[in-house]
C-alpha atoms as a PDB file:
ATOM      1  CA  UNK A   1    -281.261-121.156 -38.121  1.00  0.00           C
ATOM      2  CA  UNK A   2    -282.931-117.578 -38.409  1.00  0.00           C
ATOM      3  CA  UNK A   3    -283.354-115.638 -34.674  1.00  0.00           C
ATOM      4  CA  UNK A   4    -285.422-112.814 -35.760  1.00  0.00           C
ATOM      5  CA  UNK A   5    -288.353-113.035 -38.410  1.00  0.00           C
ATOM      6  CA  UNK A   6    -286.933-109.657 -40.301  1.00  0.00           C
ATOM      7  CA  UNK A   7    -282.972-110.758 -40.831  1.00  0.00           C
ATOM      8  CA  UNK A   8    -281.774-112.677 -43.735  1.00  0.00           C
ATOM      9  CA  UNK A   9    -280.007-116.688 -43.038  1.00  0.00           C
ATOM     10  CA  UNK A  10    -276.936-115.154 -43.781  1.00  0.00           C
ATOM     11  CA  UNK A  11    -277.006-112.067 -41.521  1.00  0.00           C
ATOM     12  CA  UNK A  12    -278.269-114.221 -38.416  1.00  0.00           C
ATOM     13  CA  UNK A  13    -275.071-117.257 -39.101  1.00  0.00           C
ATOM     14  CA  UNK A  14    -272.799-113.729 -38.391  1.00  0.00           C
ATOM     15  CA  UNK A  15    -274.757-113.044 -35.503  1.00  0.00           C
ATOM     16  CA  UNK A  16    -273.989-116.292 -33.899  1.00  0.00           C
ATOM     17  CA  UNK A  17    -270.269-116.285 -33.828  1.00  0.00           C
ATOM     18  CA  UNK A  18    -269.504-113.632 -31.223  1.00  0.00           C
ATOM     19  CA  UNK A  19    -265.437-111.889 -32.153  1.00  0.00           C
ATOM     20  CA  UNK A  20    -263.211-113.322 -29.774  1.00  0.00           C
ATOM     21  CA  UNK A  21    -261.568-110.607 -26.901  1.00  0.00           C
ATOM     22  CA  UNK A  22    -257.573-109.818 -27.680  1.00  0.00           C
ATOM     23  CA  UNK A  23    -256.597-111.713 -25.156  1.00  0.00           C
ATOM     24  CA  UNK A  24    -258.349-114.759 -26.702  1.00  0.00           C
ATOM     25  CA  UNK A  25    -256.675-114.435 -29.991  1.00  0.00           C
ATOM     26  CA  UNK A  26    -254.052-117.083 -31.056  1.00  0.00           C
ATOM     27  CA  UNK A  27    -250.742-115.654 -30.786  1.00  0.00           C
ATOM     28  CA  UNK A  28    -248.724-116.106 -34.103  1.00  0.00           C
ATOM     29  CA  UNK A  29    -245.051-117.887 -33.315  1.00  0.00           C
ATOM     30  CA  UNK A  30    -242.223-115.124 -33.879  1.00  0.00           C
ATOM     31  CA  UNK A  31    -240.001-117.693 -36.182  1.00  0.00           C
ATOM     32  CA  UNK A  32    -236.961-115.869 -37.634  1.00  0.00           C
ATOM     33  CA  UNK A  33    -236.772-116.115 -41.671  1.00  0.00           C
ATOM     34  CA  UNK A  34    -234.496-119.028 -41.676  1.00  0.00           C
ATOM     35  CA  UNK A  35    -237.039-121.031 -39.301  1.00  0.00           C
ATOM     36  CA  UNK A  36    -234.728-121.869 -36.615  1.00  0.00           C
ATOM     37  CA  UNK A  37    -235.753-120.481 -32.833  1.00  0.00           C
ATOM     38  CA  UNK A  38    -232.091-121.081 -31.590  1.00  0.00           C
ATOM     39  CA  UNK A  39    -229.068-119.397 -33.323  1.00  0.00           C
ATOM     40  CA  UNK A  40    -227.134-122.074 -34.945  1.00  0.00           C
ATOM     41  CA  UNK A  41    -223.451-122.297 -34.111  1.00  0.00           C
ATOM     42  CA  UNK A  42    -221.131-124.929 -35.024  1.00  0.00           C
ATOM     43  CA  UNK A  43    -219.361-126.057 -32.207  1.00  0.00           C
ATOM     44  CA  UNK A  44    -216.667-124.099 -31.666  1.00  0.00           C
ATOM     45  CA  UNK A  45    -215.596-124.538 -27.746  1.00  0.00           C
ATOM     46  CA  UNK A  46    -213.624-127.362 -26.636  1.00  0.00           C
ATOM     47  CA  UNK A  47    -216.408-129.385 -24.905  1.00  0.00           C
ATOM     48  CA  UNK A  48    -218.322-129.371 -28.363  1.00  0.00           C
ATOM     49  CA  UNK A  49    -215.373-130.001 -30.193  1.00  0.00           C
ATOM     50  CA  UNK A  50    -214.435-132.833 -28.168  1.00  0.00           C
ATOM     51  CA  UNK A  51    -218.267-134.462 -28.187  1.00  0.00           C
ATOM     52  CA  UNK A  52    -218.696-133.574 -31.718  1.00  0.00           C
ATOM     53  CA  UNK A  53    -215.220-135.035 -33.004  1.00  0.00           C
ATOM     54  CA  UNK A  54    -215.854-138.594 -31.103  1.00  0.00           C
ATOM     55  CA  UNK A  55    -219.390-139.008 -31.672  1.00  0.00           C
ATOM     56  CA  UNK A  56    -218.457-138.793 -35.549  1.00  0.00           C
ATOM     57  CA  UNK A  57    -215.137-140.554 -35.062  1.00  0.00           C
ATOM     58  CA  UNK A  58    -217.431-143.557 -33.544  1.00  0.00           C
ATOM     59  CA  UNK A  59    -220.237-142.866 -36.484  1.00  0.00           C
ATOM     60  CA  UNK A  60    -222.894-142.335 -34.044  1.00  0.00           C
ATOM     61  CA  UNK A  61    -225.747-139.651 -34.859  1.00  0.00           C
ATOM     62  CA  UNK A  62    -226.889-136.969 -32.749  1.00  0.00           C
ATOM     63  CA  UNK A  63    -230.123-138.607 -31.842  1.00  0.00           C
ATOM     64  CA  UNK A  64    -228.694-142.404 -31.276  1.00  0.00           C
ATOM     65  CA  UNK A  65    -226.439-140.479 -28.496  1.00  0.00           C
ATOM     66  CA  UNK A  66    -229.222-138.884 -26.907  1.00  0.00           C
ATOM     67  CA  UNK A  67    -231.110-141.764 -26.417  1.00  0.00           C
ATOM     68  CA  UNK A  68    -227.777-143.376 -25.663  1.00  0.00           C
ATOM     69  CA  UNK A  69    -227.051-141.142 -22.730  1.00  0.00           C
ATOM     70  CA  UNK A  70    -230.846-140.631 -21.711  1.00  0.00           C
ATOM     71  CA  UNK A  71    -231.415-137.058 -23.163  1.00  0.00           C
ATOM     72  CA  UNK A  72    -233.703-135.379 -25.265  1.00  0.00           C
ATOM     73  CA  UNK A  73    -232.409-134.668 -28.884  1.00  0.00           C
ATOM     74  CA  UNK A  74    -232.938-131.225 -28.735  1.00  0.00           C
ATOM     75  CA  UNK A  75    -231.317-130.494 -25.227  1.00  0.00           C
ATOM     76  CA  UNK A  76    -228.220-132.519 -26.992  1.00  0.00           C
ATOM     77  CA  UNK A  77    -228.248-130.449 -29.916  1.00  0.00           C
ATOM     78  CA  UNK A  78    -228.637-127.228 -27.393  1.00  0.00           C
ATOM     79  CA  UNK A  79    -225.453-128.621 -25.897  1.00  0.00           C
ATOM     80  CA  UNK A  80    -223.470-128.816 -29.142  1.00  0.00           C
ATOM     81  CA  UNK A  81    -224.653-125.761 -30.873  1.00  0.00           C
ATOM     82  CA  UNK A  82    -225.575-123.074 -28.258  1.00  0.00           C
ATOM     83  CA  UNK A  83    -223.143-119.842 -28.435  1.00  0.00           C
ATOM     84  CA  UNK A  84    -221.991-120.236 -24.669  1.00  0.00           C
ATOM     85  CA  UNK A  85    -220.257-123.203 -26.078  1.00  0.00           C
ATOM     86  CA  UNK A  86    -221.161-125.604 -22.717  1.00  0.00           C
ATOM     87  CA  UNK A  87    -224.356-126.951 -21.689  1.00  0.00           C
ATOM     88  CA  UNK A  88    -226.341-124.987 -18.547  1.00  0.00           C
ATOM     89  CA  UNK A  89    -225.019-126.342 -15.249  1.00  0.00           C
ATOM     90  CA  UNK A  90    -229.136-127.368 -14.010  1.00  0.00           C
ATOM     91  CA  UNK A  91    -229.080-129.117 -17.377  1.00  0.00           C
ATOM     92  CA  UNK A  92    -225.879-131.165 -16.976  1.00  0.00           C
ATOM     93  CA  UNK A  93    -225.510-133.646 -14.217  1.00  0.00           C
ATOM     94  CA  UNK A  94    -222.136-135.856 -12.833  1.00  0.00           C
ATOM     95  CA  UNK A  95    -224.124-138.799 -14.759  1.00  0.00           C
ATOM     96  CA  UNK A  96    -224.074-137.481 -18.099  1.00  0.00           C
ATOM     97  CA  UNK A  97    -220.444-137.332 -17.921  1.00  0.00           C
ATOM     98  CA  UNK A  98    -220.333-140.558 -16.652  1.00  0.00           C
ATOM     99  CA  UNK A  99    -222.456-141.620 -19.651  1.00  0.00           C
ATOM    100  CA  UNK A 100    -220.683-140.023 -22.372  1.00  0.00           C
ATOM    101  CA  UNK A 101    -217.187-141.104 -21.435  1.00  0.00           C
ATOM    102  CA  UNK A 102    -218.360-144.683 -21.597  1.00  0.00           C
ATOM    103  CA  UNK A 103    -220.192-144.331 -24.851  1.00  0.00           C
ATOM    104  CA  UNK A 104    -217.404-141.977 -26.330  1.00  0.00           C
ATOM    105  CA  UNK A 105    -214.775-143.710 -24.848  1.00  0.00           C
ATOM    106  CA  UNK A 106    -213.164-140.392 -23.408  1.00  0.00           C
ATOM    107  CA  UNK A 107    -212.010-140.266 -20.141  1.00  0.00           C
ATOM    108  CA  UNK A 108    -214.550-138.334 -17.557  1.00  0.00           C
ATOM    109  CA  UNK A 109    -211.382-135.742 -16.821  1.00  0.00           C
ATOM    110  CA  UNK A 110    -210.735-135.186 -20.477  1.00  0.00           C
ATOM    111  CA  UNK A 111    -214.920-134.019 -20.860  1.00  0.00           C
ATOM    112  CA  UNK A 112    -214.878-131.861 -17.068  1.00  0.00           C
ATOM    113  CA  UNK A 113    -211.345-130.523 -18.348  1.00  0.00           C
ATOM    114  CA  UNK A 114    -213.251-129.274 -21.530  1.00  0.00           C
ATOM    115  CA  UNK A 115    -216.197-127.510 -19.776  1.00  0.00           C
ATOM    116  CA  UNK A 116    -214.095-126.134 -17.517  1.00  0.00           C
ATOM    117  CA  UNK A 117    -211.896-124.721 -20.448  1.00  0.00           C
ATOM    118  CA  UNK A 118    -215.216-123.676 -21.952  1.00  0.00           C
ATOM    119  CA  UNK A 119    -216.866-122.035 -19.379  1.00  0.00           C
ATOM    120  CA  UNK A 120    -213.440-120.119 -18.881  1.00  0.00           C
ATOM    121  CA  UNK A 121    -213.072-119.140 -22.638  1.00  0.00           C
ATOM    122  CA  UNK A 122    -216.491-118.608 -23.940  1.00  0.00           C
ATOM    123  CA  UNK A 123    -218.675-117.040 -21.261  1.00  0.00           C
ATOM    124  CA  UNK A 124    -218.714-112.873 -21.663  1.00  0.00           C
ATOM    125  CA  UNK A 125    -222.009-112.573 -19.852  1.00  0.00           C
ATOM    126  CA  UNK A 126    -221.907-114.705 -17.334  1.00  0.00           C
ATOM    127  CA  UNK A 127    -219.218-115.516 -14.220  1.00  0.00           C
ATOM    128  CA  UNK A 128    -216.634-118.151 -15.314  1.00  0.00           C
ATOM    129  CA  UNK A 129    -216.265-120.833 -12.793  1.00  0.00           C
ATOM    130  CA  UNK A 130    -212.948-120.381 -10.664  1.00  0.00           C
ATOM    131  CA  UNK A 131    -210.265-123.363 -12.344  1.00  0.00           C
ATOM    132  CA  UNK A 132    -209.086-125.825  -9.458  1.00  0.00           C
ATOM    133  CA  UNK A 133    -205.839-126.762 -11.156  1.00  0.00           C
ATOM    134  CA  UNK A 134    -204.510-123.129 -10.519  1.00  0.00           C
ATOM    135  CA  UNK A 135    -204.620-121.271  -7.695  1.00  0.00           C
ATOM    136  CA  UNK A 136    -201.992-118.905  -8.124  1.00  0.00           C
ATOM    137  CA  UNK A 137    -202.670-116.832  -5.091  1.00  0.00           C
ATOM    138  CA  UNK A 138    -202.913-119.189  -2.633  1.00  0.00           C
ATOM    139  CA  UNK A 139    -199.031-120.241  -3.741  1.00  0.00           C
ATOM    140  CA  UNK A 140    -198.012-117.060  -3.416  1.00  0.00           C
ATOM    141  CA  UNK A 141    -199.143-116.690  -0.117  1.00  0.00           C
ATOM    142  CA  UNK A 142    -197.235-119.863   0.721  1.00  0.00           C
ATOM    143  CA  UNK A 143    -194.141-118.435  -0.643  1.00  0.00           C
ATOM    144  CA  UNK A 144    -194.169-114.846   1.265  1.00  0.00           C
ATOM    145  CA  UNK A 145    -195.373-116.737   4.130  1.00  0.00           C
ATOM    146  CA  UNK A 146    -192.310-119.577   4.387  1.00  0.00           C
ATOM    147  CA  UNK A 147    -189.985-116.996   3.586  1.00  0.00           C
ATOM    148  CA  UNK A 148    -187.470-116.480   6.384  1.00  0.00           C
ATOM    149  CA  UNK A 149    -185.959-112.688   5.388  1.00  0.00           C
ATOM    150  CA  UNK A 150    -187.333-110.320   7.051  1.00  0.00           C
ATOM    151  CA  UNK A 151    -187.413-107.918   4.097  1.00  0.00           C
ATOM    152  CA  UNK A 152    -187.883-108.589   0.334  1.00  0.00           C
ATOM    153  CA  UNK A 153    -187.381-106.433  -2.594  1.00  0.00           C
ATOM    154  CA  UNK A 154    -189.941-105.388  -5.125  1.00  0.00           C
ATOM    155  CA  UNK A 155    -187.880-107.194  -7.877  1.00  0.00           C
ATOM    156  CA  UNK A 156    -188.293-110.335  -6.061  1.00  0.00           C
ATOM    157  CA  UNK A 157    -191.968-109.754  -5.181  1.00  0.00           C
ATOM    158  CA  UNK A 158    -192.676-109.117  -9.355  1.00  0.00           C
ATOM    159  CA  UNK A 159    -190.898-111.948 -10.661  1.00  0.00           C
ATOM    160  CA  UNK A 160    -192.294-114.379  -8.031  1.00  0.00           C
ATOM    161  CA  UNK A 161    -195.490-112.859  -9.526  1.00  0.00           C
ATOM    162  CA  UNK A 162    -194.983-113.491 -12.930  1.00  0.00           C
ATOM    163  CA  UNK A 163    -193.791-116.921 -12.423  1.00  0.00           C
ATOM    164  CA  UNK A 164    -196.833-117.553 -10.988  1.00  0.00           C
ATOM    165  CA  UNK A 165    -198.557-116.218 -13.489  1.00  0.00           C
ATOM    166  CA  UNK A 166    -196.866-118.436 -15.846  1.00  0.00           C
ATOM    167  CA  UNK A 167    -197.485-121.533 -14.274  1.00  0.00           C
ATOM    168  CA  UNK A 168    -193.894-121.898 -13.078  1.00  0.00           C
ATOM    169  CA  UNK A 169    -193.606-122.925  -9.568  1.00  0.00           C
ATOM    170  CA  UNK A 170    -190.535-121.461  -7.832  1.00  0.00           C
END
């Protein structure tokens, strides 16, 4: 197909394929030299250890659990291998812990006891979530509070305190 009379076939096939704008250029995918887009850890917190140790202990592969507990493989693997070391709180729901302590055969406590202890461990960027079990103020308050002197001594008030802080209750 020749347009004008004076220009050569293969000067007038150029012609006909206009450059494309920036903005209609295909972006090339920023892949890191190993090809992975997520940083690989193994798991290393105590929800992933726990998941990871009975889904091998029961011989069950990383994509037969996912479909077993109505995931994607990849958010699964996310869960096991992200550096937080628990899954997203939008991306994990009551029934998934429901499903994996009946396909794991681990209590529901012993997998919210985990991501608590995760969440409290491994999170430097982000606010842990306050632990239920131990609200050490709140007994404190209960002990200055039922206390029938009418003045205490510092030494008393510090070693209730560390007590407390040790998990000892009076």
């Amino acid at each position: 197909m020749i347009c004008q009379p004076c220009l050569s076939q293969k000067r007038a096939i150029n012609i006909g394929s206009m450059p494309r704008l920036i903005t209609q250029r295909k972006r090339r995918r920023r892949v890191p030299p190993c090809g992975r887009l997520i940083n690989f850890h193994a798991p290393h917190s105590p929800f992933q250890r726990l998941i990871d140790s009975a889904r091998h202990r029961l011989r069950i592969s990383v994509r037969d659990l996912a479909r077993r507990i109505r995931v994607s493989q990849s958010t699964l693997w996310i869960w096991l291998h992200n550096e937080n070391g628990f899954p997203h709180p939008k991306a994990f729901r009551p029934e998934h812990v429901e499903r994996l302590s009946r396909i794991l055969k681990i209590s529901k406590t012993a997998i919210e006891r985990a991501i608590d202890a995760s969440r409290h461990l491994y999170t430097a960027r982000e606010e842990p979530t306050p632990h239920a079990a131990l609200d050490a103020f709140r007994d404190f308050i209960d002990i200055i509070a039922h206390d029938r002197r009418q003045t205490v001594s510092r030494s008393y008030v510090v070693n209730l305190a560390k007590k407390l802080y040790s998990g000892a209750k009076r």
